[in-house]
N, C-alpha and C. Protein backbone atom coordinates (compact mmCIF):
# COMPACT_ATOMS: atom_id res chain seq x y z
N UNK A 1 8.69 100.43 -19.59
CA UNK A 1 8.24 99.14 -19.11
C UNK A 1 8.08 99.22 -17.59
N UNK A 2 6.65 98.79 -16.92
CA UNK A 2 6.68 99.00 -15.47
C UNK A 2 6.87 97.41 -15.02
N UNK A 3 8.02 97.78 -13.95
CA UNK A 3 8.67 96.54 -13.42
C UNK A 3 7.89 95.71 -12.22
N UNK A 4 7.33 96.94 -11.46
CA UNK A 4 7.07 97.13 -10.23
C UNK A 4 5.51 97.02 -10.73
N UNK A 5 4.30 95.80 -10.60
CA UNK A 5 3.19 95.88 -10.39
C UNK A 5 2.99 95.68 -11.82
N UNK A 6 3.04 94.59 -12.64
CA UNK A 6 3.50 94.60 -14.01
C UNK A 6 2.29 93.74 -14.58
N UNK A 7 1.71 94.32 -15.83
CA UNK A 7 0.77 93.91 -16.55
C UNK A 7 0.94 92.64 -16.73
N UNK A 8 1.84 92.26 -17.43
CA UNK A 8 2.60 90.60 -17.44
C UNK A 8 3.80 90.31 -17.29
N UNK A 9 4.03 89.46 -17.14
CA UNK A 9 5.75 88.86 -17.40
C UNK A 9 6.75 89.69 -18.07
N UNK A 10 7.78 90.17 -17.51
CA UNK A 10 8.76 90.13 -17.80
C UNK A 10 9.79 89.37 -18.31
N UNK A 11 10.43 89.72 -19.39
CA UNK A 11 11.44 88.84 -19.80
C UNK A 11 12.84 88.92 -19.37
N UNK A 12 13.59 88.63 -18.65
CA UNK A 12 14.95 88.71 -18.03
C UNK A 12 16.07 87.65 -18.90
N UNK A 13 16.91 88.09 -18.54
CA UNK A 13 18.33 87.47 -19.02
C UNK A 13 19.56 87.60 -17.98
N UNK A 14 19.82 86.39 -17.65
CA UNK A 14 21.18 85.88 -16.52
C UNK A 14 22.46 85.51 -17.21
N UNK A 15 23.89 85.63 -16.76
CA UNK A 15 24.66 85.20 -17.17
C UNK A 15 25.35 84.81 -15.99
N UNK A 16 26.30 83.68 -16.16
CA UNK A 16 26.62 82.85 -15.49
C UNK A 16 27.60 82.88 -16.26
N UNK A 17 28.93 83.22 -15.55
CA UNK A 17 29.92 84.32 -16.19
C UNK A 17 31.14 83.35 -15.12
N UNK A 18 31.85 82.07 -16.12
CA UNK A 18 32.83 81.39 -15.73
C UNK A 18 34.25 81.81 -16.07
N UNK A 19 34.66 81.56 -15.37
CA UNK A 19 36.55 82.08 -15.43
C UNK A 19 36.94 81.07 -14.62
N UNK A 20 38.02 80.09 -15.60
CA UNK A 20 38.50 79.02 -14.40
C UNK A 20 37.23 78.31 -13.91
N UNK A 21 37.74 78.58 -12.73
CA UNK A 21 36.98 77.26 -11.74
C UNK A 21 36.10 78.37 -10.56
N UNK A 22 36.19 79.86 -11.23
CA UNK A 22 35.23 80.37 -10.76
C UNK A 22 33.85 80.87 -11.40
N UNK A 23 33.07 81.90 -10.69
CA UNK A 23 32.13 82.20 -11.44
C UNK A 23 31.85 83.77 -10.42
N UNK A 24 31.67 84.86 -11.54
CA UNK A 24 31.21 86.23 -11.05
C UNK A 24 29.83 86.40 -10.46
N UNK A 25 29.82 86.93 -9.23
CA UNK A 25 28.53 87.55 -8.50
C UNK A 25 28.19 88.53 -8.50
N UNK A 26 26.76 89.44 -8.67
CA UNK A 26 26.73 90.08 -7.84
C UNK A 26 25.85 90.68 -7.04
N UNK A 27 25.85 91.75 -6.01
CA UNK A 27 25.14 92.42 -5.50
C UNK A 27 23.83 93.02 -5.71
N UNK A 28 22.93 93.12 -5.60
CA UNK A 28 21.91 93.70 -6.44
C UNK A 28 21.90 95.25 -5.55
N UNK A 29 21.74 95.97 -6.71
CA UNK A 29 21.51 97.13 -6.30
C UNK A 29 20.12 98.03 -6.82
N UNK A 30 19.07 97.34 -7.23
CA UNK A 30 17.87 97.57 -7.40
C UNK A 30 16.80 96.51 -6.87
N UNK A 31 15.68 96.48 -6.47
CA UNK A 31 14.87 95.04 -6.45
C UNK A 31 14.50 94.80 -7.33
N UNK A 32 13.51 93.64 -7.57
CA UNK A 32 13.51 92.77 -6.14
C UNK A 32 14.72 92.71 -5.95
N UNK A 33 15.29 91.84 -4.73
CA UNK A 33 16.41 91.07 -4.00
C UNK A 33 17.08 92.32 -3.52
N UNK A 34 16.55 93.80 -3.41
CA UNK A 34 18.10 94.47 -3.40
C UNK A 34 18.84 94.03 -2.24
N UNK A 35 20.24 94.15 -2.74
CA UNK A 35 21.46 93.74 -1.01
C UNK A 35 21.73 92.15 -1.60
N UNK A 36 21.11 91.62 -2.58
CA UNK A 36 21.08 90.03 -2.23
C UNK A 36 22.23 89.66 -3.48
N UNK A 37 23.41 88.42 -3.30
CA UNK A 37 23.90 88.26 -4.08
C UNK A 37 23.21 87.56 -5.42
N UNK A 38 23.83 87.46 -6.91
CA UNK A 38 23.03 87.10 -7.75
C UNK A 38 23.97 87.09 -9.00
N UNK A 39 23.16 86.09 -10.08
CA UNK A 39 23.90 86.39 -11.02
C UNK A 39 23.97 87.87 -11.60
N UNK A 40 24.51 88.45 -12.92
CA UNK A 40 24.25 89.59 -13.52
C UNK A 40 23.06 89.41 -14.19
N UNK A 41 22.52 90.13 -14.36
CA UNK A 41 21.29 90.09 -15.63
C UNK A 41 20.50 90.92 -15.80
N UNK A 42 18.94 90.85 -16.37
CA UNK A 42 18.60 92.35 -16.78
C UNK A 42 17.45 91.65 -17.56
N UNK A 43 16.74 92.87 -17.58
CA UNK A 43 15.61 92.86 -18.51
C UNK A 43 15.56 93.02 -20.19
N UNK A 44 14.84 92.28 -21.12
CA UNK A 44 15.60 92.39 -22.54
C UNK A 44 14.69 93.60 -22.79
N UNK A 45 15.31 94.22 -23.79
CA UNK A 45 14.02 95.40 -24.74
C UNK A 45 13.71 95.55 -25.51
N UNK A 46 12.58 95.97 -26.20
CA UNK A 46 11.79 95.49 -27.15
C UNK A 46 12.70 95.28 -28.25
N UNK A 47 12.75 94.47 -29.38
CA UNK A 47 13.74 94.23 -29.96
C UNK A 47 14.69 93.84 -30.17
N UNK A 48 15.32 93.64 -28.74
CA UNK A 48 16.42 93.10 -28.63
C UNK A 48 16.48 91.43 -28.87
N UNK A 49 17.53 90.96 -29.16
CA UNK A 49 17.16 89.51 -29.13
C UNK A 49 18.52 88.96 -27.69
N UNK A 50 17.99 87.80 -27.17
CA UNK A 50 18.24 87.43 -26.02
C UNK A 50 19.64 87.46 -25.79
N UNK A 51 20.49 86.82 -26.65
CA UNK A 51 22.16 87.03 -26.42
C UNK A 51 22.42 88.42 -26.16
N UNK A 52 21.84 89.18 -27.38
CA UNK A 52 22.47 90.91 -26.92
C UNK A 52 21.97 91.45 -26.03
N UNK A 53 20.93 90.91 -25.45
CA UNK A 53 20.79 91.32 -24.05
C UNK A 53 21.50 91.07 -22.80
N UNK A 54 21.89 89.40 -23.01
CA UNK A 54 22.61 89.21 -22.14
C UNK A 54 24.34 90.13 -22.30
N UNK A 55 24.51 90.61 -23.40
CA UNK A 55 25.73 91.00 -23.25
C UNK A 55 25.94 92.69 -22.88
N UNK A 56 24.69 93.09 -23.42
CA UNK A 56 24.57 94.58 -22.67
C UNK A 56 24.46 94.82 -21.37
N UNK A 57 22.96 94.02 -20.61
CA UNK A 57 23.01 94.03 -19.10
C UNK A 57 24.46 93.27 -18.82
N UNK A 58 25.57 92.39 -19.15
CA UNK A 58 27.09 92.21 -18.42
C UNK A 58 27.45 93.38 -18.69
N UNK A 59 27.61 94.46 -19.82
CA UNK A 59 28.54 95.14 -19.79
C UNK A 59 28.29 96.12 -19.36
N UNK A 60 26.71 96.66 -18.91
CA UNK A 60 26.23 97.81 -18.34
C UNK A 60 26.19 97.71 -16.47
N UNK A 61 26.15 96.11 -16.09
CA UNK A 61 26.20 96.10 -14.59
C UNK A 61 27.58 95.49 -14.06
N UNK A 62 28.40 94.76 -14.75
CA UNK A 62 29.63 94.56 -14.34
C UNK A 62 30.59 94.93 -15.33
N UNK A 63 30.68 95.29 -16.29
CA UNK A 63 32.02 95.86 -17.11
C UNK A 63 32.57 94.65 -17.73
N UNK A 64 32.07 93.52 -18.04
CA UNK A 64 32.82 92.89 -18.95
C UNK A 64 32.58 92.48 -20.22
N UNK A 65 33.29 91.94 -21.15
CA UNK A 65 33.02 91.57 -22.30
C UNK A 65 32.50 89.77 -22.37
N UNK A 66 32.06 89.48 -22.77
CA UNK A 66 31.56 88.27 -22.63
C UNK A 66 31.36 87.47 -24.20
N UNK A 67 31.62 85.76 -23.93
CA UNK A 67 30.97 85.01 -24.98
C UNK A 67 29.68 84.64 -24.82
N UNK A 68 28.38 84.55 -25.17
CA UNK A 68 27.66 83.59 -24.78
C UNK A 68 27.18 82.34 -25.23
N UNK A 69 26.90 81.62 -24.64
CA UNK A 69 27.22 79.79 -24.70
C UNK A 69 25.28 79.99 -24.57
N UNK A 70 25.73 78.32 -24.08
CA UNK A 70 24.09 78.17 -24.43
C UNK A 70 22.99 78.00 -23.06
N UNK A 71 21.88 78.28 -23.69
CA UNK A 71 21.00 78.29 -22.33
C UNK A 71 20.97 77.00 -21.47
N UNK A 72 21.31 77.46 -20.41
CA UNK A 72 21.74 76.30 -18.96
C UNK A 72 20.19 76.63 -18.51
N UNK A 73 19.38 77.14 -18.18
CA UNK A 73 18.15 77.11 -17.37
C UNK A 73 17.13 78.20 -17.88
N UNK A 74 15.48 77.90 -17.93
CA UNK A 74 14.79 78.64 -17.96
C UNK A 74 13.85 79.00 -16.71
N UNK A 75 13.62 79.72 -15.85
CA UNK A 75 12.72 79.77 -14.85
C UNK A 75 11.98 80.98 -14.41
N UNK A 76 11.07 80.94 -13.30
CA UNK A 76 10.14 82.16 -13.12
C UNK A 76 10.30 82.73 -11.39
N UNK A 77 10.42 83.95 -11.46
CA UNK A 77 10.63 84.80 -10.23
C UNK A 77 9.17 85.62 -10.04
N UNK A 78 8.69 85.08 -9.08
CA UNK A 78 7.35 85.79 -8.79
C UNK A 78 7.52 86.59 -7.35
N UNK A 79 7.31 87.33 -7.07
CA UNK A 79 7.55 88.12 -6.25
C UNK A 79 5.76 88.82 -5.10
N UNK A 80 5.31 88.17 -4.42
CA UNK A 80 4.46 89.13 -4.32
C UNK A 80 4.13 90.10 -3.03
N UNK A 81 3.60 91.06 -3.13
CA UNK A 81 3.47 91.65 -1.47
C UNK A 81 2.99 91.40 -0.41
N UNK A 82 2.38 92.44 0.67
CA UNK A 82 1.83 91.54 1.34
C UNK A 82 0.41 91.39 1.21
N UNK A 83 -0.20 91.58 0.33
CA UNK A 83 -1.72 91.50 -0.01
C UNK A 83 -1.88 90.27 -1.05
N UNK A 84 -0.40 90.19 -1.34
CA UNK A 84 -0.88 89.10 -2.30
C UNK A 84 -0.58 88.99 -3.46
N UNK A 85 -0.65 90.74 -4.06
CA UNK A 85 -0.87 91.19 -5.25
C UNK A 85 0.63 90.82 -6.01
N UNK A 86 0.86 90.53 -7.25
CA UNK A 86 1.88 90.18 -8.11
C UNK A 86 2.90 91.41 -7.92
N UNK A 87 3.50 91.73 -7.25
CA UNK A 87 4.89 92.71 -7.71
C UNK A 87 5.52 92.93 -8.35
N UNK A 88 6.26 91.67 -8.80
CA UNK A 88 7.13 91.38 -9.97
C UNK A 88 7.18 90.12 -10.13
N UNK A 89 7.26 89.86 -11.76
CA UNK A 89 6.86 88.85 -12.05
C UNK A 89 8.05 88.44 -13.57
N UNK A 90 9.28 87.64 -13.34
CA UNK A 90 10.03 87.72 -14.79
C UNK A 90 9.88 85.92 -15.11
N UNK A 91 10.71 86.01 -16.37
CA UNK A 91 10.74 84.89 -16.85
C UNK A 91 12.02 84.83 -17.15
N UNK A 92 12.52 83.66 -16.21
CA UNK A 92 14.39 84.46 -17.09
C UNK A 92 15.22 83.09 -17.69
N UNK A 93 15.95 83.57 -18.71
CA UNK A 93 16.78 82.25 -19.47
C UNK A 93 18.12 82.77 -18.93
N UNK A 94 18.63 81.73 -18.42
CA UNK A 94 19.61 82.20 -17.91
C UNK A 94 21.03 81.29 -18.61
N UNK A 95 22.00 81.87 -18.86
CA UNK A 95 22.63 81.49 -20.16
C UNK A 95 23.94 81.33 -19.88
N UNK A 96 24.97 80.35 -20.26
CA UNK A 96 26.30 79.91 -19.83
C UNK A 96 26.92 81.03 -20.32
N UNK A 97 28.51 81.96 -19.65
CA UNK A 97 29.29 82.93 -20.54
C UNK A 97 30.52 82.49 -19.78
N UNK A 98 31.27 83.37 -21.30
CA UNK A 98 32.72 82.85 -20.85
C UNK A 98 33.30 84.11 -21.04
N UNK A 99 34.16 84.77 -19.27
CA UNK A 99 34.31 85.92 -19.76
C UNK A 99 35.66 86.03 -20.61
N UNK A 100 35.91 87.38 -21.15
CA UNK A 100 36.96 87.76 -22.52
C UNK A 100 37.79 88.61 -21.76
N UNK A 101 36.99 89.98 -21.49
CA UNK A 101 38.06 90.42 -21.28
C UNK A 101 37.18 91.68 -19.98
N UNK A 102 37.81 92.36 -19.52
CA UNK A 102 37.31 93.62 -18.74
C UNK A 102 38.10 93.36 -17.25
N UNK A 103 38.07 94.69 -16.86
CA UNK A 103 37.79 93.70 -14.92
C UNK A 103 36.71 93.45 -14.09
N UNK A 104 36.27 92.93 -13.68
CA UNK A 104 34.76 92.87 -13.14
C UNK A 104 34.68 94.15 -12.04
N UNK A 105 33.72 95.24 -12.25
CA UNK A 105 33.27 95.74 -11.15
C UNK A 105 31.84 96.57 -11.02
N UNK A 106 31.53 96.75 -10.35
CA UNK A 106 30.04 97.35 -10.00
C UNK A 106 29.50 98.54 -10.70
N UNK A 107 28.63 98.54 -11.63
CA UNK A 107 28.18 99.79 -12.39
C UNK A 107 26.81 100.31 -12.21
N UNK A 108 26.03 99.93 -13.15
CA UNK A 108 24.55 100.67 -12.85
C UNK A 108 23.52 99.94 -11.60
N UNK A 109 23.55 98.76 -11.72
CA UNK A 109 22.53 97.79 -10.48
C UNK A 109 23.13 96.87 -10.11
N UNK A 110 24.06 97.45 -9.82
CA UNK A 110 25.15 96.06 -8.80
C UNK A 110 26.23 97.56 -7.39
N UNK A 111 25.99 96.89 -6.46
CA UNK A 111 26.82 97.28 -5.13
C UNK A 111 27.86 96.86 -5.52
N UNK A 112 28.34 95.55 -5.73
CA UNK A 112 29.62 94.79 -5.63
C UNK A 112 29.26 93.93 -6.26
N UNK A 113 30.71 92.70 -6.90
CA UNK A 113 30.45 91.99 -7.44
C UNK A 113 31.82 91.15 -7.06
N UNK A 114 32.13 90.02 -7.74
CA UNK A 114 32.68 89.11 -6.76
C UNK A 114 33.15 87.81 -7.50
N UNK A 115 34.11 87.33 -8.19
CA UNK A 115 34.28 86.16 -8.53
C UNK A 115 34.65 85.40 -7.46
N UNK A 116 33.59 83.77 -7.32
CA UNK A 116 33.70 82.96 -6.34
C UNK A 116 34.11 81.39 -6.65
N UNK A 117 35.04 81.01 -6.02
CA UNK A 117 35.23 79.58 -6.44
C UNK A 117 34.21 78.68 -6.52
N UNK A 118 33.79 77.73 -7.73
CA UNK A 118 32.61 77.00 -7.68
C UNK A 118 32.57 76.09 -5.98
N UNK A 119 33.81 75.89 -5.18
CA UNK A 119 33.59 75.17 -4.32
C UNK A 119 32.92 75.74 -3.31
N UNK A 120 32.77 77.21 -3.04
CA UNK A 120 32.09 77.90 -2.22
C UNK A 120 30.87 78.71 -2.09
N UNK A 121 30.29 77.95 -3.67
CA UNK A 121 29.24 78.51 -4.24
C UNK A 121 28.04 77.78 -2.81
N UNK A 122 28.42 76.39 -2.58
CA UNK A 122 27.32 76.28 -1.65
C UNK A 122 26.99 76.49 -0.14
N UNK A 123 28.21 77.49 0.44
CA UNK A 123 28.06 78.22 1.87
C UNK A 123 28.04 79.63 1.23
N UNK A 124 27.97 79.76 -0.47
CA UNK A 124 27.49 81.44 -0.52
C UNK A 124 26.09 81.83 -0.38
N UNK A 125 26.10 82.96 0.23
CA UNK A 125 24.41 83.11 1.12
C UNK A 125 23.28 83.45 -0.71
N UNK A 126 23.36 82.62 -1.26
CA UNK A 126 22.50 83.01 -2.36
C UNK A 126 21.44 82.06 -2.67
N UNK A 127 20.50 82.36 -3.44
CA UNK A 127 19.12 81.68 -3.27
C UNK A 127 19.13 80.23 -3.55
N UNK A 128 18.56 79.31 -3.36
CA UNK A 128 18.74 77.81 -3.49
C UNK A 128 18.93 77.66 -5.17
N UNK A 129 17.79 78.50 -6.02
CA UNK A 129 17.74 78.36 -7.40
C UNK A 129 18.70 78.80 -8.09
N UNK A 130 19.62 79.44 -7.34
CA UNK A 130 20.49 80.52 -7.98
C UNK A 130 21.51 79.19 -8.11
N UNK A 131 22.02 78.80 -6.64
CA UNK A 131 22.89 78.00 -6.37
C UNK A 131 23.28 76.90 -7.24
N UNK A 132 21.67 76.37 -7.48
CA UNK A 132 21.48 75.64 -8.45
C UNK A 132 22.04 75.52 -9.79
N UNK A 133 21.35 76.50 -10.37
CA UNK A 133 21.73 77.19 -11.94
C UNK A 133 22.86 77.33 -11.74
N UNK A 134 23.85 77.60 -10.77
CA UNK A 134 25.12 77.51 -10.89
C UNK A 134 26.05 76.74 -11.19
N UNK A 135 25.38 75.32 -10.06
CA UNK A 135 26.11 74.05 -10.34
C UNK A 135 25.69 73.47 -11.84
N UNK A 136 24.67 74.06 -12.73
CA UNK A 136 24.38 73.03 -13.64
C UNK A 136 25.19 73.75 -14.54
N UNK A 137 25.53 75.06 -14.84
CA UNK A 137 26.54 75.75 -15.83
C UNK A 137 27.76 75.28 -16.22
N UNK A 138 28.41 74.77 -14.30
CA UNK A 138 29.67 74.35 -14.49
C UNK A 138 29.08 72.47 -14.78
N UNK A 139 28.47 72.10 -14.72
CA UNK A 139 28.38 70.02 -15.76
C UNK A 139 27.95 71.01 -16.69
N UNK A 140 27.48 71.82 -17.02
CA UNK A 140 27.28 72.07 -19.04
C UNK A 140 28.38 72.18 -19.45
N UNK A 141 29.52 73.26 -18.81
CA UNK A 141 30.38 73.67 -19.28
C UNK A 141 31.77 71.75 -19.75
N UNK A 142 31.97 71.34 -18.14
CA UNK A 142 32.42 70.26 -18.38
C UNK A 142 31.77 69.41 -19.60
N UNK A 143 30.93 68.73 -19.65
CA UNK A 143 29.78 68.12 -20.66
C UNK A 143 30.75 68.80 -22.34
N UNK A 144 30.49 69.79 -21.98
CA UNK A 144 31.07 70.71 -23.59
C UNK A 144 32.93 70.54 -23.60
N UNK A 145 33.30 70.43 -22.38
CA UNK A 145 34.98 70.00 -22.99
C UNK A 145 34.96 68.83 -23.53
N UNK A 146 34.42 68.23 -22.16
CA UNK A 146 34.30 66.37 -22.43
C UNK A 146 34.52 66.21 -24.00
N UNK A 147 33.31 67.05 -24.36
CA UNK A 147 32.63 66.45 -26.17
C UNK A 147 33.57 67.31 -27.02
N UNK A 148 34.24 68.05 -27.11
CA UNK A 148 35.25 68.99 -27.71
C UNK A 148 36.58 67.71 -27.69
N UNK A 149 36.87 67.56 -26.54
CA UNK A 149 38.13 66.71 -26.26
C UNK A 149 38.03 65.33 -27.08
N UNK A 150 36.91 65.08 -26.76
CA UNK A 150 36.44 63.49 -27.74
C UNK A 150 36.41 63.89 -28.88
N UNK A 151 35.93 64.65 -29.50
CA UNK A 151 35.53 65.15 -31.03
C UNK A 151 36.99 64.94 -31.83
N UNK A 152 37.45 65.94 -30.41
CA UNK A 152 39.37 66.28 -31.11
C UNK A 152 40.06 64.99 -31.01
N UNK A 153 39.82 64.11 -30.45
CA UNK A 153 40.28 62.89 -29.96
C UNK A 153 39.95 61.44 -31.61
N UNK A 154 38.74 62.05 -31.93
CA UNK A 154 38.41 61.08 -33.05
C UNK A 154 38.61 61.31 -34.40
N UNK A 155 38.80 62.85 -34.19
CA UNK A 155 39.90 63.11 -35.62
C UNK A 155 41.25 62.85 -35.69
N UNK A 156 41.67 63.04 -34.62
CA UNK A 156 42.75 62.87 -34.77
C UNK A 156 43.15 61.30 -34.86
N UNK A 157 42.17 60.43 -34.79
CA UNK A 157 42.49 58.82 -34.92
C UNK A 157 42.18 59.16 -36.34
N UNK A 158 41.18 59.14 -37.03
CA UNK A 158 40.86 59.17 -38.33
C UNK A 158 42.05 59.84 -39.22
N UNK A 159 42.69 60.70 -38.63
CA UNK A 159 43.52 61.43 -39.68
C UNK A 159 45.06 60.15 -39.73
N UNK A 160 45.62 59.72 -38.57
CA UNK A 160 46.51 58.58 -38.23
C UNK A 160 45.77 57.39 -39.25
N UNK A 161 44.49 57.27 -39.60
CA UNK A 161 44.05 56.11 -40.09
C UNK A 161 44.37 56.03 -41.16
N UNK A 162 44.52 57.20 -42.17
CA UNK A 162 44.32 57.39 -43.23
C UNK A 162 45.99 56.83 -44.16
């Protein structure tokens, strides 16, 4: 698959990889962005379907094991040179995870990587969209206790009712 100067769209996959009240970064160590912080993620391959992608690119660029939850954002990274011409061009779903187990650290296209408190997600030097998709993972994630806690909350009246 050519990344660099690409017939069409690419399909990518992000994870947004919560622990606590943080969330894992990292480094890019290929471009676009190289040097730039970021979620993990990766390109899917032919065949693959989108979760197992997202869980191969986590376990091939940061080492962890992961759940994946549900898609928090879909968006497009266009990249072009200085002529103009399309460079790179993905489409990426970028998807809530909850990590399991591993320790986080830097493998095939990551420098470093980094769990950061959501409170410092917005003086971390990372792209506005990134930042973004960040804050909306953690209201999905809340949103999903909220409704877990209520759920558990109305059985457990119903079962007292009975």
């Amino acid at each position: 698959m050519k990344r660099e100067y690409p017939d069409h769209p690419i399909i990518g996959v992000g994870a947004i990889i919560i622990r606590g009240e943080e969330v894992l970064l990292a480094r890019r160590g290929k471009g676009p962005g190289y040097g730039e912080w970021s979620i993990p993620g990766g390109a899917v391959e032919l065949g693959e379907k989108l979760e197992e992608a997202v869980i191969r690119e986590v376990c091939e660029e940061v080492n962890l094991v992961i759940r994946v939850g549900e898609v928090v954002e879909v968006l497009e990274r266009i990249f072009r040179d200085p002529e103009g011409r399309v460079q790179y061009h993905y489409v990426l779903v970028d998807f809530l995870c909850e990590h399991l187990s591993g320790e986080a650290r830097p493998s095939s296209d990551a420098l470093e990587v980094q769990w950061v408190p959501i409170s410092e997600i917005p003086h971390h030097p990372l792209p506005g969209k990134t930042k973004k998709v960040i804050q909306k993972a953690f209201e999905v994630r809340r949103r999903g206790m909220e409704k877990m806690t209520n759920d558990k909350c109305q059985m457990s009246k119903l079962r007292k009712s009975k």
